[in-house]
N, C-alpha and C. Protein backbone atom coordinates (compact mmCIF):
# COMPACT_ATOMS: atom_id res chain seq x y z
N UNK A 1 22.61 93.36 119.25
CA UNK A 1 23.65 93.25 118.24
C UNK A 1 23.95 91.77 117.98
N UNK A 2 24.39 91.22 116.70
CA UNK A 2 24.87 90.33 116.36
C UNK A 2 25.97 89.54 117.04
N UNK A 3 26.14 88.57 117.32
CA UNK A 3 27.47 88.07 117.37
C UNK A 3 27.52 86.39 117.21
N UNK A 4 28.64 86.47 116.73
CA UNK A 4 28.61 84.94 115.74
C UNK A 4 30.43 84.45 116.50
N UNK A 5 30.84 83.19 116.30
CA UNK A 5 31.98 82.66 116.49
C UNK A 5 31.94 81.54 115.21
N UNK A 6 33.44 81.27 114.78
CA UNK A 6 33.75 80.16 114.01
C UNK A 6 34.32 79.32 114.88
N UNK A 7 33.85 77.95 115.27
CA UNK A 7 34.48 77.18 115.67
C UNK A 7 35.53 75.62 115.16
N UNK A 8 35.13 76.05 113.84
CA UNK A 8 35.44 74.71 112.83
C UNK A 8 35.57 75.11 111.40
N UNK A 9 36.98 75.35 110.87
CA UNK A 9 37.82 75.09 111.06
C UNK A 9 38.50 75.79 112.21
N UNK A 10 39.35 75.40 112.64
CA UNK A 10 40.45 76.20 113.74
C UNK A 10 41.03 77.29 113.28
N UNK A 11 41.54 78.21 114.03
CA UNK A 11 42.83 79.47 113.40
C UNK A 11 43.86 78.68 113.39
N UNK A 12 44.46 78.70 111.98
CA UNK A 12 46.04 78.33 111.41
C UNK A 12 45.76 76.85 111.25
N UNK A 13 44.62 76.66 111.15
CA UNK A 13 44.21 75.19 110.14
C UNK A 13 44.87 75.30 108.45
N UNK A 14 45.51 73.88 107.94
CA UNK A 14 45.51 74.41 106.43
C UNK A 14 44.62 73.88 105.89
N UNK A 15 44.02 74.17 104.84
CA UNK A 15 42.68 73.55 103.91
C UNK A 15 43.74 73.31 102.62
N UNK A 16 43.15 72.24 101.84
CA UNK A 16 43.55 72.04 100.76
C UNK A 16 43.04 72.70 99.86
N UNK A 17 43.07 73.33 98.36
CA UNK A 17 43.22 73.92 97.55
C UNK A 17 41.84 73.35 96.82
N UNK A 18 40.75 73.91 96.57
CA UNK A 18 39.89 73.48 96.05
C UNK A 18 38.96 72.19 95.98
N UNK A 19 39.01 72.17 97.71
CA UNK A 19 38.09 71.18 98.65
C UNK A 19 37.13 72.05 99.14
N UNK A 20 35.80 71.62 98.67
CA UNK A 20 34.94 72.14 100.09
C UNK A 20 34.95 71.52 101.45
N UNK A 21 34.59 72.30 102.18
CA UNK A 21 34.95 72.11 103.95
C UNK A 21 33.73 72.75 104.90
N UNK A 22 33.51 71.83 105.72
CA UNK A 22 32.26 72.76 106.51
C UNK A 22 33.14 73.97 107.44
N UNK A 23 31.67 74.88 107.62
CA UNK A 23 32.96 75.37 108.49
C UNK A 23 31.14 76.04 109.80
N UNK A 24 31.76 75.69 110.95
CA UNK A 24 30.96 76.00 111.98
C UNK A 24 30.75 76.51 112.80
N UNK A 25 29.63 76.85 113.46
CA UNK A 25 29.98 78.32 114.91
C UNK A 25 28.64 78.08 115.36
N UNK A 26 28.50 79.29 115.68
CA UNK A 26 27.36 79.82 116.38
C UNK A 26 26.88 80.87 116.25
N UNK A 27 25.56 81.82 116.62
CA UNK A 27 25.08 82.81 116.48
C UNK A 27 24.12 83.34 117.00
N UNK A 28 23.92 84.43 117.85
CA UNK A 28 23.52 85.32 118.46
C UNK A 28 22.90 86.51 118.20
N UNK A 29 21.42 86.66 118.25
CA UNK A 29 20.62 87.97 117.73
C UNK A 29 20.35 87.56 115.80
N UNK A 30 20.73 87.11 115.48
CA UNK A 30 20.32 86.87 114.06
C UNK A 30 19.43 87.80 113.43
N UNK A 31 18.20 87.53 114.15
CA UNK A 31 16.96 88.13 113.55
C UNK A 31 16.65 87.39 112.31
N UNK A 32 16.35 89.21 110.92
CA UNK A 32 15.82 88.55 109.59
C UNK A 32 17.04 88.45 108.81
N UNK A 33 18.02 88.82 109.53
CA UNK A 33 19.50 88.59 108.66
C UNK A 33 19.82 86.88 108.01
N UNK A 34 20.44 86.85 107.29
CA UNK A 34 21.17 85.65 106.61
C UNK A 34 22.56 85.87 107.57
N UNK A 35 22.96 84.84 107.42
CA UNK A 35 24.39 84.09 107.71
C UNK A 35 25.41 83.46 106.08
N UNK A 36 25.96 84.66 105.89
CA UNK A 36 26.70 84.05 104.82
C UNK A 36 28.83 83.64 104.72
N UNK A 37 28.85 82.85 104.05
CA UNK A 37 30.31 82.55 104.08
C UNK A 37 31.22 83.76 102.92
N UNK A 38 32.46 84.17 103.22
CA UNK A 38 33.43 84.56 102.48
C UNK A 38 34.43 84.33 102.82
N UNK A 39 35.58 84.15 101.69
CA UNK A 39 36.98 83.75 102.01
C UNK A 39 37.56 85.11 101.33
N UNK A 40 38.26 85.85 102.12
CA UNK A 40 39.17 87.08 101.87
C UNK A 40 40.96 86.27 101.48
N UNK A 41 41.06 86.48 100.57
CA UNK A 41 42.38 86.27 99.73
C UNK A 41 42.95 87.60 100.14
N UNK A 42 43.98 87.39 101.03
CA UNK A 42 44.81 88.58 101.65
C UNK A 42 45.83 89.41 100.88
N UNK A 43 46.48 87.91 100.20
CA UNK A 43 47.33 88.49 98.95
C UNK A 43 46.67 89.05 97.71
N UNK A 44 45.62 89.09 97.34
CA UNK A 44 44.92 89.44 96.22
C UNK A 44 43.85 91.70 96.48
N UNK A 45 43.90 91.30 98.12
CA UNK A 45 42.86 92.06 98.80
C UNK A 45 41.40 91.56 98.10
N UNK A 46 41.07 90.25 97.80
CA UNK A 46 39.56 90.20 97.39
C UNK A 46 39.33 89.62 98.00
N UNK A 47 37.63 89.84 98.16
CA UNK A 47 37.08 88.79 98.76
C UNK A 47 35.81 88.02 97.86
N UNK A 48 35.80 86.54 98.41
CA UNK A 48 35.23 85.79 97.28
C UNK A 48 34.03 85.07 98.14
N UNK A 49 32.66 84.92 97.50
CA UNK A 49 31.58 84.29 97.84
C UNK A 49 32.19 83.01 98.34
N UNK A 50 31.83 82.41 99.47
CA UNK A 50 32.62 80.95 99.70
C UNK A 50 31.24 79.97 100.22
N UNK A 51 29.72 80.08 100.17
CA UNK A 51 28.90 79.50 100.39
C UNK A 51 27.87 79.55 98.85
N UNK A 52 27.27 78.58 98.97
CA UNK A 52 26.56 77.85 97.75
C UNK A 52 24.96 78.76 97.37
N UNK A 53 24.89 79.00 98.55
CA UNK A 53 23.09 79.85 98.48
C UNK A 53 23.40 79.91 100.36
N UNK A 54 22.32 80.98 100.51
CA UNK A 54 21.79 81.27 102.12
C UNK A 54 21.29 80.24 102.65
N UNK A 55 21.51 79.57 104.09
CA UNK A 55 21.44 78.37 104.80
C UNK A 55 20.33 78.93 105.13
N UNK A 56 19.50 77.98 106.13
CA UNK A 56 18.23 78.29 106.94
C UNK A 56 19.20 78.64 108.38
N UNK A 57 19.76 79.06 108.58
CA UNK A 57 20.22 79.40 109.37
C UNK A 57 19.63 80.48 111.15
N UNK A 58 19.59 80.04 111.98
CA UNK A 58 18.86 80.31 112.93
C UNK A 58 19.63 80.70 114.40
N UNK A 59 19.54 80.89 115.72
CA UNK A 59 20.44 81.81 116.91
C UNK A 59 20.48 80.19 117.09
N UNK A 60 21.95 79.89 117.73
CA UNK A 60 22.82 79.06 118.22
C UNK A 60 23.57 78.22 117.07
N UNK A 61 23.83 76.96 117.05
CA UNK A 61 25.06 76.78 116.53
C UNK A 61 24.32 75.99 114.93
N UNK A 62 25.80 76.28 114.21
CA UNK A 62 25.13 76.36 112.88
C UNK A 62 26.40 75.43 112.36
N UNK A 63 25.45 75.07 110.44
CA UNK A 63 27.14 74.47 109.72
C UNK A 63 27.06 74.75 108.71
N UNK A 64 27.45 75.80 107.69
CA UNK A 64 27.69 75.27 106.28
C UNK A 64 28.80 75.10 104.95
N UNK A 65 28.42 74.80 103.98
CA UNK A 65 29.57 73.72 103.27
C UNK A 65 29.86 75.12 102.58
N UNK A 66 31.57 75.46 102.94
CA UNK A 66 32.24 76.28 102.11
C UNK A 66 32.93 75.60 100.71
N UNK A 67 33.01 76.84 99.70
CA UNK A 67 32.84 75.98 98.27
C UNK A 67 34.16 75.82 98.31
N UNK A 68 35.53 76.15 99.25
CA UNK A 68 36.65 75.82 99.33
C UNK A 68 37.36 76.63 98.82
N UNK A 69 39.22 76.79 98.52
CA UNK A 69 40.14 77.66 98.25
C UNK A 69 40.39 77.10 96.98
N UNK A 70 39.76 78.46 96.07
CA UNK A 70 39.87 78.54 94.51
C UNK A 70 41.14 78.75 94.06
N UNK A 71 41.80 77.84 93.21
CA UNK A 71 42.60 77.96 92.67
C UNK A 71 43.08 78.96 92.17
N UNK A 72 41.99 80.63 91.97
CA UNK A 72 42.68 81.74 91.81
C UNK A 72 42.84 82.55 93.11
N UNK A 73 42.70 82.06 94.18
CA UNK A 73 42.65 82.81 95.55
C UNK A 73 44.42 82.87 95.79
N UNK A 74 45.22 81.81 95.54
CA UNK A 74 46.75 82.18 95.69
C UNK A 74 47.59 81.08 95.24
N UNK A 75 48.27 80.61 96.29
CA UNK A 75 49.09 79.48 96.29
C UNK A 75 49.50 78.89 97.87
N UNK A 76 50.02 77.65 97.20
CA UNK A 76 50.22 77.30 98.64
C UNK A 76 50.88 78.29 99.53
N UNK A 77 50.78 77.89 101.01
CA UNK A 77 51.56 78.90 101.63
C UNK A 77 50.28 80.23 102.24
N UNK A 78 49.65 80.53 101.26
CA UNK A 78 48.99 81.75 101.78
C UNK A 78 48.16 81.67 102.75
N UNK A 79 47.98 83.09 103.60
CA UNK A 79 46.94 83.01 104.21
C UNK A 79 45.38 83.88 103.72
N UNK A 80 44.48 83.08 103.98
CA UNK A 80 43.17 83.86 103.69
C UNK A 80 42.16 83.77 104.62
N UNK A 81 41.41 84.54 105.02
CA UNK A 81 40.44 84.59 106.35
C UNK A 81 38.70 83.78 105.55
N UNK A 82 38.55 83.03 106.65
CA UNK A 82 36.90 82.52 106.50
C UNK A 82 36.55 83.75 107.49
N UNK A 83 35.30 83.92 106.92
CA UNK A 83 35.07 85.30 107.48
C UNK A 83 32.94 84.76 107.25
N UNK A 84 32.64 84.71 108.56
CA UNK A 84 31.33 84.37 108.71
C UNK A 84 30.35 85.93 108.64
N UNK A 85 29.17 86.58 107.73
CA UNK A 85 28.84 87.48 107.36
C UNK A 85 27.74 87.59 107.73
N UNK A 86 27.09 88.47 108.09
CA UNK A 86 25.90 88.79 108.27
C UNK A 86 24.80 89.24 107.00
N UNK A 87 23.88 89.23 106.46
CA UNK A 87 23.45 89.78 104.98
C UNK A 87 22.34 90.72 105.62
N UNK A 88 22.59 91.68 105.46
CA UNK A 88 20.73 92.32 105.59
C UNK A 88 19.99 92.71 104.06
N UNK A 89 19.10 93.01 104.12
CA UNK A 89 18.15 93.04 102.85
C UNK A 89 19.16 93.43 101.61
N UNK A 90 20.25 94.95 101.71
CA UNK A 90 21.10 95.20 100.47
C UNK A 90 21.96 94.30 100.00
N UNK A 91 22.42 93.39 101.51
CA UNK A 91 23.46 92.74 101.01
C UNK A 91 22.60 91.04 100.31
N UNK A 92 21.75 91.13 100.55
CA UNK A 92 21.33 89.56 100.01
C UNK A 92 20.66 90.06 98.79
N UNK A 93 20.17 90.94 98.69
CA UNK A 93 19.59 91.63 97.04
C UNK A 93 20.97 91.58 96.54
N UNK A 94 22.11 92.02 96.33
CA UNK A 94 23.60 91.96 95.73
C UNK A 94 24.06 90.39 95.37
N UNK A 95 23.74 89.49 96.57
CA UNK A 95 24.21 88.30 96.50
C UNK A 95 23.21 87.20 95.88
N UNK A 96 21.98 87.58 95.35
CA UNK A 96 20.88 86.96 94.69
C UNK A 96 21.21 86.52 93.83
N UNK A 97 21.17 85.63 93.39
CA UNK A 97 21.52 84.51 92.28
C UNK A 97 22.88 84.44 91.62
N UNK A 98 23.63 85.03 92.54
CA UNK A 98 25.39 84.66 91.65
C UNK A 98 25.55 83.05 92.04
N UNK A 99 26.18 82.94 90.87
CA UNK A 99 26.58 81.52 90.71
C UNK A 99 27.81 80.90 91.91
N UNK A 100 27.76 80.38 92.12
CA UNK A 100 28.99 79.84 92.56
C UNK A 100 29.09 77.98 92.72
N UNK A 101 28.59 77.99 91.11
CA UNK A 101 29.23 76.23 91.44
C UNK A 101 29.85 76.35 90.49
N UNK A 102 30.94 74.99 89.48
CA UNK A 102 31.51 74.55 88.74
C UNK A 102 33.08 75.51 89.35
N UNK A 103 33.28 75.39 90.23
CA UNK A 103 34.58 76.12 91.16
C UNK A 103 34.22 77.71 89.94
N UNK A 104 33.13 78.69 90.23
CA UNK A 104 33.33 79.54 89.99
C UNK A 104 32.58 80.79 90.86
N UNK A 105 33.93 81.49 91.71
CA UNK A 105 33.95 82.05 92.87
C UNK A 105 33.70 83.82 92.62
N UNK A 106 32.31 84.24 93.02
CA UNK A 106 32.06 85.71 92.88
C UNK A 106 32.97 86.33 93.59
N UNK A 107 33.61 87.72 93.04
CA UNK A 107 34.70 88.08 93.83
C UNK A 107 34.14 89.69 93.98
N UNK A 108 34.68 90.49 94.58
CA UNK A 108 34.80 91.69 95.37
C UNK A 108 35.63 92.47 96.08
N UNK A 109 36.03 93.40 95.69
CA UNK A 109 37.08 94.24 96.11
C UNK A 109 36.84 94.50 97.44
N UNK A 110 35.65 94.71 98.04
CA UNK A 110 34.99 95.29 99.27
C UNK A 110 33.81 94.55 99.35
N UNK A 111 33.08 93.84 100.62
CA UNK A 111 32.33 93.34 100.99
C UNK A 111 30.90 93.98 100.40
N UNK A 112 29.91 93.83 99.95
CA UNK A 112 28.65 94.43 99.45
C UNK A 112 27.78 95.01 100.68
N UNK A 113 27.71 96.27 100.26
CA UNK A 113 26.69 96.93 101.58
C UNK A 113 25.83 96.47 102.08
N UNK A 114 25.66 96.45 103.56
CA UNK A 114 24.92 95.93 104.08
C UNK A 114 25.65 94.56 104.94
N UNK A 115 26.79 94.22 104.24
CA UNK A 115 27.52 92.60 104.41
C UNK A 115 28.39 92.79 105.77
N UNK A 116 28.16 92.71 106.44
CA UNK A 116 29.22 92.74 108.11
C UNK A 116 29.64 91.79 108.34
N UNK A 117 30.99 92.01 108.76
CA UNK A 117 31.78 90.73 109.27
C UNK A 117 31.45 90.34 110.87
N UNK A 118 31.19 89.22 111.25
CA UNK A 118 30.58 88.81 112.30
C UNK A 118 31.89 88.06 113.26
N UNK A 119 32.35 87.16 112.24
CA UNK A 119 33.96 86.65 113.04
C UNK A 119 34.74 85.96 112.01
N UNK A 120 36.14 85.46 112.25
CA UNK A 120 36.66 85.77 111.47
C UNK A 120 37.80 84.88 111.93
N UNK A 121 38.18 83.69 111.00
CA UNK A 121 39.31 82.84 111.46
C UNK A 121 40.86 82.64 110.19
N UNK A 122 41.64 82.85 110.78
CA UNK A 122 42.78 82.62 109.45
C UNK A 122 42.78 81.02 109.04
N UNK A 123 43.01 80.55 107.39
CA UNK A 123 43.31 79.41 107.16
C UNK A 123 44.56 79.45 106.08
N UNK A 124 45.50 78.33 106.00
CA UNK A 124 46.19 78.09 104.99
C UNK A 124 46.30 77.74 104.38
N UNK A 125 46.20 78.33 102.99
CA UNK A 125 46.24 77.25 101.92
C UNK A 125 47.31 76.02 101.55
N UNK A 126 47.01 74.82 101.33
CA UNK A 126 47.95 73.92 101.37
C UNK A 126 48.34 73.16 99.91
């Protein structure tokens, strides 16, 4: 089985509002899976693509550049989870070529099949 940790940012870190930020861990069993980023907007219940494309990502410790807290994710004050994902074949066929530059963040009511949450840290928007 999988298992991943976020170590960077911290729980109850605040991020500023439409900064990207690395964010880092580790990972365990990988396999042919991807490692992907999402930021869950708690107040909204969505969750939004928060990485640029699939890293080369490989078992032990990893980094990549989250596209940061979109100006439609809330307001200051809120909390929203970085949430490090696992992709298997359905979920990276779903996540194939959505855009996510010019701050424009794919969103989702529910994670795309196949997409597992691996770990999972709170941040605040500032």
């Amino acid at each position: 089985m999988t298992t991943a940790e976020i170590t960077r940012p911290e729980n109850g870190d605040r991020l500023r509002e439409d900064r990207d930020f690395e964010v880092e861990g580790s990972v365990r069993n990988l396999g042919k899976e991807d490692l992907r980023l999402f930021i869950y907007a708690e107040k909204r219940s969505t969750f939004y693509l928060a990485d640029y494309r699939a890293e080369d990502v490989h078992d032990g410790r990893w980094s990549i550049r989250s596209t940061g807290i979109g100006r439609e994710f809330g307001r200051e004050g809120d909390s929203h989870l970085v949430l490090a994902v696992t992709a298997d074949g359905a979920c990276r066929q779903r996540l194939s070529g959505l855009d996510t530059g010019d701050d424009h963040y794919p969103s989702f009511s529910a994670l795309p099949r196949g997409c597992k949450v691996r770990a999972q840290i709170r941040v605040i928007e500032e």
